[in-house]
N, C-alpha and C. Protein backbone atom coordinates (compact mmCIF):
# COMPACT_ATOMS: atom_id res chain seq x y z
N UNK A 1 86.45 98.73 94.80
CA UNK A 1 86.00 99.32 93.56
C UNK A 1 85.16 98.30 92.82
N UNK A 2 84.16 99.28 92.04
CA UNK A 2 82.98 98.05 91.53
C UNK A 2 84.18 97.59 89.82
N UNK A 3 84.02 96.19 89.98
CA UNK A 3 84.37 96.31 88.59
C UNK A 3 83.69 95.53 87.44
N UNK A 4 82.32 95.54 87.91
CA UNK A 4 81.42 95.62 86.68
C UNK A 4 80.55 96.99 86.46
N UNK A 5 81.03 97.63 86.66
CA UNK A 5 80.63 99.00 86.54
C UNK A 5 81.04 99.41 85.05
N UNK A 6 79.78 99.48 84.54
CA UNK A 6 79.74 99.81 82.59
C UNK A 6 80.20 101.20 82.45
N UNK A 7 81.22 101.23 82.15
CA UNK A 7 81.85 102.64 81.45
C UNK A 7 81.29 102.94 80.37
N UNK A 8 81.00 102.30 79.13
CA UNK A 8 80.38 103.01 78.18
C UNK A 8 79.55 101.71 77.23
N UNK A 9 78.82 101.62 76.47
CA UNK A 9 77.95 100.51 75.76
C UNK A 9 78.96 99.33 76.01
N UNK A 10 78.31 98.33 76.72
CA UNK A 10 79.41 97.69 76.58
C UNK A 10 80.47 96.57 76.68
N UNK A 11 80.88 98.30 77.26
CA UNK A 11 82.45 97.59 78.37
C UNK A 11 82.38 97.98 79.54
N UNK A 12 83.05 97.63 80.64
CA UNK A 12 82.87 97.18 82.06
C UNK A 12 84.19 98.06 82.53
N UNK A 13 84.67 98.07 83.31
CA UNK A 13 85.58 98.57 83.93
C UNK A 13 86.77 96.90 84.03
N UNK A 14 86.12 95.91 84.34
CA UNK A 14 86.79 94.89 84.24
C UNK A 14 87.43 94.52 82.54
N UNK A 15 86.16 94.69 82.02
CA UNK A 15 86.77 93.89 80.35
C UNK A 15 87.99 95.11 80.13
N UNK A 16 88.01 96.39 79.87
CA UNK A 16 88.97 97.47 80.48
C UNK A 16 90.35 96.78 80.57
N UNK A 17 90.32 96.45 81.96
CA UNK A 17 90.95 95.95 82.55
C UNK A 17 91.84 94.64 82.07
N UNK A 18 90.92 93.46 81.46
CA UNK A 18 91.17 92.69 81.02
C UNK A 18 91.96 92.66 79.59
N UNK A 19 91.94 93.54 78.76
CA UNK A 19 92.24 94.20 77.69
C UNK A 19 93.48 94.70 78.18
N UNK A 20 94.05 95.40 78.46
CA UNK A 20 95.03 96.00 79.39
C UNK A 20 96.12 95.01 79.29
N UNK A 21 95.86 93.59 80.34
CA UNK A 21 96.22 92.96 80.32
C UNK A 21 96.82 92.30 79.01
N UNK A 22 95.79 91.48 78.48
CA UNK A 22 96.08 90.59 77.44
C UNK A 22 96.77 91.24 76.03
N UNK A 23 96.73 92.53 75.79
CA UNK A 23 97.06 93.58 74.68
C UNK A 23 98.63 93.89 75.16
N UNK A 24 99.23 93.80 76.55
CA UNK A 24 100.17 93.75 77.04
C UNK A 24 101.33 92.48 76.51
N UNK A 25 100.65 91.29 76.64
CA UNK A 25 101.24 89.65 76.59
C UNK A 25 101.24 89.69 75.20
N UNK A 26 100.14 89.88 74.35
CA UNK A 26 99.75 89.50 72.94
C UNK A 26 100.98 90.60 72.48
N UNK A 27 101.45 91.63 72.68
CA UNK A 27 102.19 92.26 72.01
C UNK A 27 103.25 92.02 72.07
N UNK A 28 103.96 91.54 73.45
CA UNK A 28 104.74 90.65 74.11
C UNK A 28 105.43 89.51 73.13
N UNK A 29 104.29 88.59 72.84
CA UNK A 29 104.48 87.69 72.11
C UNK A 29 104.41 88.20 70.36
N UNK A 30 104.33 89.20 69.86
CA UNK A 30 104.02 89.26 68.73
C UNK A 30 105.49 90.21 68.72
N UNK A 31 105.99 90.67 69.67
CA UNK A 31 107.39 91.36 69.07
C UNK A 31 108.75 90.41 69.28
N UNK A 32 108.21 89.30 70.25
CA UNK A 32 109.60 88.76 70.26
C UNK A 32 109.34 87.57 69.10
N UNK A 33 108.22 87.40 68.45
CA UNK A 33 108.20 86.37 67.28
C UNK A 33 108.87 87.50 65.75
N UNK A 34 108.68 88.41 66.09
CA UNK A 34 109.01 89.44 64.69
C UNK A 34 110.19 89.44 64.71
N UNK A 35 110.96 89.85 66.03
CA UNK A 35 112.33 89.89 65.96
C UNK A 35 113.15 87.86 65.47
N UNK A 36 111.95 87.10 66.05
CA UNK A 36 112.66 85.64 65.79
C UNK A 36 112.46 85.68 64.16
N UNK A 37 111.95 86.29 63.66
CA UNK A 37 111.61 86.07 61.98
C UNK A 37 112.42 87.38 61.19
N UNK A 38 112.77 88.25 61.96
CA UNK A 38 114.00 89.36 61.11
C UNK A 38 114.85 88.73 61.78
N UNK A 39 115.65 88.04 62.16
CA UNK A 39 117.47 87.81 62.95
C UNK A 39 117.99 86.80 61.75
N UNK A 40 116.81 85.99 61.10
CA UNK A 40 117.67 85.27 60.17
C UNK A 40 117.81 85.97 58.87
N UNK A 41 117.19 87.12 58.46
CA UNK A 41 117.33 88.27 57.15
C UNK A 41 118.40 88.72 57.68
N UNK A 42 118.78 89.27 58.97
CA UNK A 42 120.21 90.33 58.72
C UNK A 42 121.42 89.61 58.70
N UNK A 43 122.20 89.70 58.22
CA UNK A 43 123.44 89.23 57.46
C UNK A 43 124.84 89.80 58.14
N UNK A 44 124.28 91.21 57.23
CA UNK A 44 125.30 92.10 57.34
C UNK A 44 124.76 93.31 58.34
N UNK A 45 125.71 94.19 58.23
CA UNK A 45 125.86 95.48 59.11
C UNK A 45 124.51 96.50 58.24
N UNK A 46 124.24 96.52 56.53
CA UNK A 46 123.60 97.34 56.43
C UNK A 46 122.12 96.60 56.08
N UNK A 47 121.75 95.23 56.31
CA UNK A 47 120.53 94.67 56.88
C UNK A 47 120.05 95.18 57.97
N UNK A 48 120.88 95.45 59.04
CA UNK A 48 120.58 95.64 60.26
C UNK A 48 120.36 97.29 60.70
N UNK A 49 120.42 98.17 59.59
CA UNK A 49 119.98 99.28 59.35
C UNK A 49 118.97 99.58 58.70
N UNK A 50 118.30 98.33 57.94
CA UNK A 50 117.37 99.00 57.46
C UNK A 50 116.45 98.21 58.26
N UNK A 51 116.45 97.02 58.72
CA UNK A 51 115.26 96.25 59.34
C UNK A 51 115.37 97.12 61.22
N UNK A 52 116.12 97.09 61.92
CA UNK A 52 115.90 97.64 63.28
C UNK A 52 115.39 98.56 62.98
N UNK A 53 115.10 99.67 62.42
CA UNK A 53 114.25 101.05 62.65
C UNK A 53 112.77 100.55 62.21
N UNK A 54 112.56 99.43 61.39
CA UNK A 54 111.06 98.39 61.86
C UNK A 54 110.90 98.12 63.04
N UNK A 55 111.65 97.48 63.25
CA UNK A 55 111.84 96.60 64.92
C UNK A 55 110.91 98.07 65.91
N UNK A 56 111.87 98.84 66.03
CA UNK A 56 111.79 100.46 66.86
C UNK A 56 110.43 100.54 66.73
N UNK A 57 109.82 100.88 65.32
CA UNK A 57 108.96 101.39 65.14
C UNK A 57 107.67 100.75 65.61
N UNK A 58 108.08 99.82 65.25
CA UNK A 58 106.48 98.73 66.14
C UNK A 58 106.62 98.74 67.24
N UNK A 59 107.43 98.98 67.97
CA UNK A 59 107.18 98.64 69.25
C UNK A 59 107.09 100.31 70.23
N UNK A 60 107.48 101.12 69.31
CA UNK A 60 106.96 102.42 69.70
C UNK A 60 105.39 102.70 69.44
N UNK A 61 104.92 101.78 68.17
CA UNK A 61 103.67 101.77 68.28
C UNK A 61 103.28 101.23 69.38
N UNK A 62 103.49 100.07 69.51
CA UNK A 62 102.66 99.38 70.83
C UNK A 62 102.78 99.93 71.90
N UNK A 63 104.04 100.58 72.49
CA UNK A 63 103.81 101.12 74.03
C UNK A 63 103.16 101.97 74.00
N UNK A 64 102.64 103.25 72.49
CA UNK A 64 101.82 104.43 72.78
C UNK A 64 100.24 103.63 72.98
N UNK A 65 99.99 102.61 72.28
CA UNK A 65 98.58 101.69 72.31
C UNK A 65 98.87 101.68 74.16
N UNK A 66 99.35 100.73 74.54
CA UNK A 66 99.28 100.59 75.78
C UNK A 66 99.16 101.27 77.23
N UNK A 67 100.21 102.44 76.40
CA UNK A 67 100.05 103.83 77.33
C UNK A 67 98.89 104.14 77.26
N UNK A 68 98.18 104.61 76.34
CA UNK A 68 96.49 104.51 76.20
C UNK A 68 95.59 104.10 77.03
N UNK A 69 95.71 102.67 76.92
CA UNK A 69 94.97 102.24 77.77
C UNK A 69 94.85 102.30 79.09
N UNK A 70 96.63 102.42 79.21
CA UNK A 70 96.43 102.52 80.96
C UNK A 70 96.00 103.71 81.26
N UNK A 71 96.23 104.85 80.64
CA UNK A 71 95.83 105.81 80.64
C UNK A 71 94.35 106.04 81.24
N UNK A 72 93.61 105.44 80.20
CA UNK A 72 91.94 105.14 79.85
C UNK A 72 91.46 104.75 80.92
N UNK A 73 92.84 103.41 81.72
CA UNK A 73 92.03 102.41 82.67
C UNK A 73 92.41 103.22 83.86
N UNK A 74 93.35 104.71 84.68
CA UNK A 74 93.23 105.52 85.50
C UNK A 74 92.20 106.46 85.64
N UNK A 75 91.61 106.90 84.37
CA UNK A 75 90.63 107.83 84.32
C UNK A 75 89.31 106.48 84.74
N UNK A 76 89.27 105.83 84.46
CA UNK A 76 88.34 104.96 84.21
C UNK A 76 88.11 104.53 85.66
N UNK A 77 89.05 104.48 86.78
CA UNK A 77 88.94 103.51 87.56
C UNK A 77 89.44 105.45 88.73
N UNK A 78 89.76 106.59 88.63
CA UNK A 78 89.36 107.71 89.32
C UNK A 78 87.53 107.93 89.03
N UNK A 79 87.10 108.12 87.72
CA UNK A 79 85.42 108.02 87.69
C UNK A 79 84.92 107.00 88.85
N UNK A 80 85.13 105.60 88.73
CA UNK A 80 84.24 105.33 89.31
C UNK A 80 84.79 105.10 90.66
N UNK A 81 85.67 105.67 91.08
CA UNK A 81 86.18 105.74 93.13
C UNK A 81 85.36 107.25 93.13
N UNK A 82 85.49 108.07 92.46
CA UNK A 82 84.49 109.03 92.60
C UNK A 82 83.04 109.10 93.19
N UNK A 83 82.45 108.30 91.43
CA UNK A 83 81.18 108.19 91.74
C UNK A 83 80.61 106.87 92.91
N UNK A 84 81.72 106.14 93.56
CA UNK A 84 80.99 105.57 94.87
C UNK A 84 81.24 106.46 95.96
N UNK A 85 81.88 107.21 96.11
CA UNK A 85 82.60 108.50 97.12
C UNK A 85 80.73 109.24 97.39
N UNK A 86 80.76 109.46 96.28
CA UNK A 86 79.51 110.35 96.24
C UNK A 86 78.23 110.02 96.35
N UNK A 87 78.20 108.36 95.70
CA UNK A 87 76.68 107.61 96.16
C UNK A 87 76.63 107.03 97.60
N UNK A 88 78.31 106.87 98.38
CA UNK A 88 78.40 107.06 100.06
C UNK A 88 78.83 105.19 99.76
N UNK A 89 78.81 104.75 98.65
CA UNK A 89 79.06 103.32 99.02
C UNK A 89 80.69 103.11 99.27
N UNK A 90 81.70 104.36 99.44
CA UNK A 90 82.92 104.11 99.75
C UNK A 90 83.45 104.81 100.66
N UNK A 91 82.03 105.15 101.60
CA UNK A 91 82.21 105.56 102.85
C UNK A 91 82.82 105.40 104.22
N UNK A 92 83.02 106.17 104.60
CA UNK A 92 84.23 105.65 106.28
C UNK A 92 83.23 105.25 107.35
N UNK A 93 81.79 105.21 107.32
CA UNK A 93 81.27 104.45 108.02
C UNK A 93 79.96 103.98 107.52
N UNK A 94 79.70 102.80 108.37
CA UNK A 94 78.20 102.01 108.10
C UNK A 94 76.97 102.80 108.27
N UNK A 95 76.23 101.89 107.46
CA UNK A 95 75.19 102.83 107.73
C UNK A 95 74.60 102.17 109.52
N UNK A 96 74.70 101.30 109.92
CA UNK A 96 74.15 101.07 111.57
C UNK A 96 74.93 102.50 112.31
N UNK A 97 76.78 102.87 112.13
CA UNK A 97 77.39 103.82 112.44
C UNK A 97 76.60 104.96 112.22
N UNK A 98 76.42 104.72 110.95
CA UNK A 98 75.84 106.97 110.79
C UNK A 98 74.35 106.82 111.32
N UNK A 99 73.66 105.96 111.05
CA UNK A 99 71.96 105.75 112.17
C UNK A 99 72.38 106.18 113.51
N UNK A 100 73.72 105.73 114.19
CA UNK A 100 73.97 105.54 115.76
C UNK A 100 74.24 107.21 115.22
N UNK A 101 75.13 107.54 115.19
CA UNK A 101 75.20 108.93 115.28
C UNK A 101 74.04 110.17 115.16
N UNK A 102 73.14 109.93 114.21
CA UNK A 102 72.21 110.72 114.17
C UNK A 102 71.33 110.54 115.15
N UNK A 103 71.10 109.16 115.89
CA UNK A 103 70.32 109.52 116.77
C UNK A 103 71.08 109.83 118.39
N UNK A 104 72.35 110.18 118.13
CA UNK A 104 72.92 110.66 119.20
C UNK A 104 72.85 112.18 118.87
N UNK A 105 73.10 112.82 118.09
CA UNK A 105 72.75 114.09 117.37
C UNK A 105 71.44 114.87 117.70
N UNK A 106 70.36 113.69 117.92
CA UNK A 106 69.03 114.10 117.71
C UNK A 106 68.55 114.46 119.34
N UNK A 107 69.32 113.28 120.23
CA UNK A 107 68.83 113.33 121.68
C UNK A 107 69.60 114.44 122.25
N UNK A 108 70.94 114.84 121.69
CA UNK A 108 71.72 115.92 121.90
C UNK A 108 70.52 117.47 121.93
N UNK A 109 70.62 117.62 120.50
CA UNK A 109 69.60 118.24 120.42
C UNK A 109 68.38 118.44 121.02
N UNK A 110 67.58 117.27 121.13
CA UNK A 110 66.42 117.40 121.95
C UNK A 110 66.65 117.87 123.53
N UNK A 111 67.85 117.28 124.07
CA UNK A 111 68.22 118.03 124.94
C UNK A 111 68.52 119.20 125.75
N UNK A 112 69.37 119.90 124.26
CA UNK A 112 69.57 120.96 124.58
C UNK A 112 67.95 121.62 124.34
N UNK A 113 67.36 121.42 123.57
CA UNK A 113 66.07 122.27 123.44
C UNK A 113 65.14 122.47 124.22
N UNK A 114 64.94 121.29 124.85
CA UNK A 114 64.21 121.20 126.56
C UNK A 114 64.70 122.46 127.10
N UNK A 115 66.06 122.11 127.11
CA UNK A 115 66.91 122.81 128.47
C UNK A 115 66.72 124.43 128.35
N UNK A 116 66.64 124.64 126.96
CA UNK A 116 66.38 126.44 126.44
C UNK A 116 64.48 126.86 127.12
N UNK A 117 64.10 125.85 126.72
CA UNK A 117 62.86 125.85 126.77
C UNK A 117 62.75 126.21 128.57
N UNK A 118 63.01 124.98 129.28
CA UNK A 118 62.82 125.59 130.59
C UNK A 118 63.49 126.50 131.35
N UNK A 119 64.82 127.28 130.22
CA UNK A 119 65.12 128.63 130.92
C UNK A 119 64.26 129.86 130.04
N UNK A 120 63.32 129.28 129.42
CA UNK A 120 63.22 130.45 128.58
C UNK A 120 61.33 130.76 129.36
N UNK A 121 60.82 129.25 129.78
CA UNK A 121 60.06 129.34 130.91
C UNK A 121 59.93 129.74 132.24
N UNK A 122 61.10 129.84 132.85
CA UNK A 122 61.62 130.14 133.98
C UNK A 122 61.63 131.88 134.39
N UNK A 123 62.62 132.32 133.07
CA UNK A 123 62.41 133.86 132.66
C UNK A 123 61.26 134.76 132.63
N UNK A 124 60.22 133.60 131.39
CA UNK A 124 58.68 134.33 131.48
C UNK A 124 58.37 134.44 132.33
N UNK A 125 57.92 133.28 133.54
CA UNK A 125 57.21 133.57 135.16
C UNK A 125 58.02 134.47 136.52
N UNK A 126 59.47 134.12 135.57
CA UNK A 126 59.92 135.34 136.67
C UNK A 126 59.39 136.42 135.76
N UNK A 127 59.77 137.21 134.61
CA UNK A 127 58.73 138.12 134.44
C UNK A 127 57.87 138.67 134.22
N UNK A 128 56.81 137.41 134.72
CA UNK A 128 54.98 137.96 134.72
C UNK A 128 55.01 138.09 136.51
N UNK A 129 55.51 137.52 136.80
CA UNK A 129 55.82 137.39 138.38
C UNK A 129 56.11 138.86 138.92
N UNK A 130 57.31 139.62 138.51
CA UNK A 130 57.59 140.87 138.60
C UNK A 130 56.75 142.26 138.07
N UNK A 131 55.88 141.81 136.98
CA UNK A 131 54.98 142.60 136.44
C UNK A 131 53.43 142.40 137.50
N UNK A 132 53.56 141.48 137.92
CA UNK A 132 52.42 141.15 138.74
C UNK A 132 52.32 142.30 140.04
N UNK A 133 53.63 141.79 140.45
CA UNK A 133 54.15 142.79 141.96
C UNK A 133 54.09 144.08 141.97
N UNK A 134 54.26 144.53 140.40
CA UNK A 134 54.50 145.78 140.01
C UNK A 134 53.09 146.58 140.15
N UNK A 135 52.30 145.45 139.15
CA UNK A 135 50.88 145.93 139.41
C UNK A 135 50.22 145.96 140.57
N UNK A 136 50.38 144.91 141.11
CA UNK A 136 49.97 145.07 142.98
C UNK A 136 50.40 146.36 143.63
N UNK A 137 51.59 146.36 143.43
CA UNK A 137 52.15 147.97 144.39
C UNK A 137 51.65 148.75 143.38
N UNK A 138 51.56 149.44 142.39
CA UNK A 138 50.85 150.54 142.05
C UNK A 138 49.15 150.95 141.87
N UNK A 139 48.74 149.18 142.63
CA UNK A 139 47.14 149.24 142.97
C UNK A 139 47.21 149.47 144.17
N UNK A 140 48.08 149.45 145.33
CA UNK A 140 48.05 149.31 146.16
C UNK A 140 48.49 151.06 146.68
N UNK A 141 48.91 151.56 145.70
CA UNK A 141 49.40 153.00 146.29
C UNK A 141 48.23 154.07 145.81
């Protein structure tokens, strides 16, 4: 798969990609520093009711961000296995392969076409041949 292939003004299928990544770690690191900076506020039992449904909530934000992206980066990365499918650059054979084939195709062909040709020659003189005879015996009678 190409992965400088520009998806839109831009961005690449790689930077994509790269984003993906690092938005993964960076969030990584930004929820286990939040939780290191709420553990010394909760105290009690009803600290820990009002700060965890923060906790929850950010990090339900972040996996829908992330889901996103990966999201973005399947559609992103089916487009372009597509569009090489179709320009033949993710093809099951070379192009020396599909040259060899077509000109096995072609001598096939030329072959068979001869071969029609000299039964289809063969036919005519047998029947100008028979029309000939025909005319002879009815000049002849």
């Amino acid at each position: 798969m190409e992965t400088n292939e520009e998806l839109f003004k831009g961005v690449k299928f790689s930077d994509l990609m790269h984003d993906v990544y690092h938005n993964s770690k960076k969030k990584d690191r930004q929820i286990n520093q939040l939780i290191a900076q709420l553990q010394p506020l909760i105290r009690n039992a009803s600290d820990a009711t009002v700060i965890v449904p923060l906790i929850k909530e950010y990090l339900e934000v972040s996996v829908k961000n992330d889901d996103h992206l990966v999201k973005l980066t399947a559609i992103a990365q089916r487009f372009i296995s597509i569009k090489q499918t179709i320009n033949g650059t993710d093809s099951l054979l070379s192009d020396d392969e599909k040259d060899e084939l077509l000109k096995l195709a072609e001598s096939a062909l030329n072959t068979d076409i001869e071969n029609q040709l000299n039964n289809i020659d063969s036919e005519a003189i047998k029947i100008i041949q028979t029309k000939i005879s025909n005319i002879k015996e009815s000049d002849d009678q």
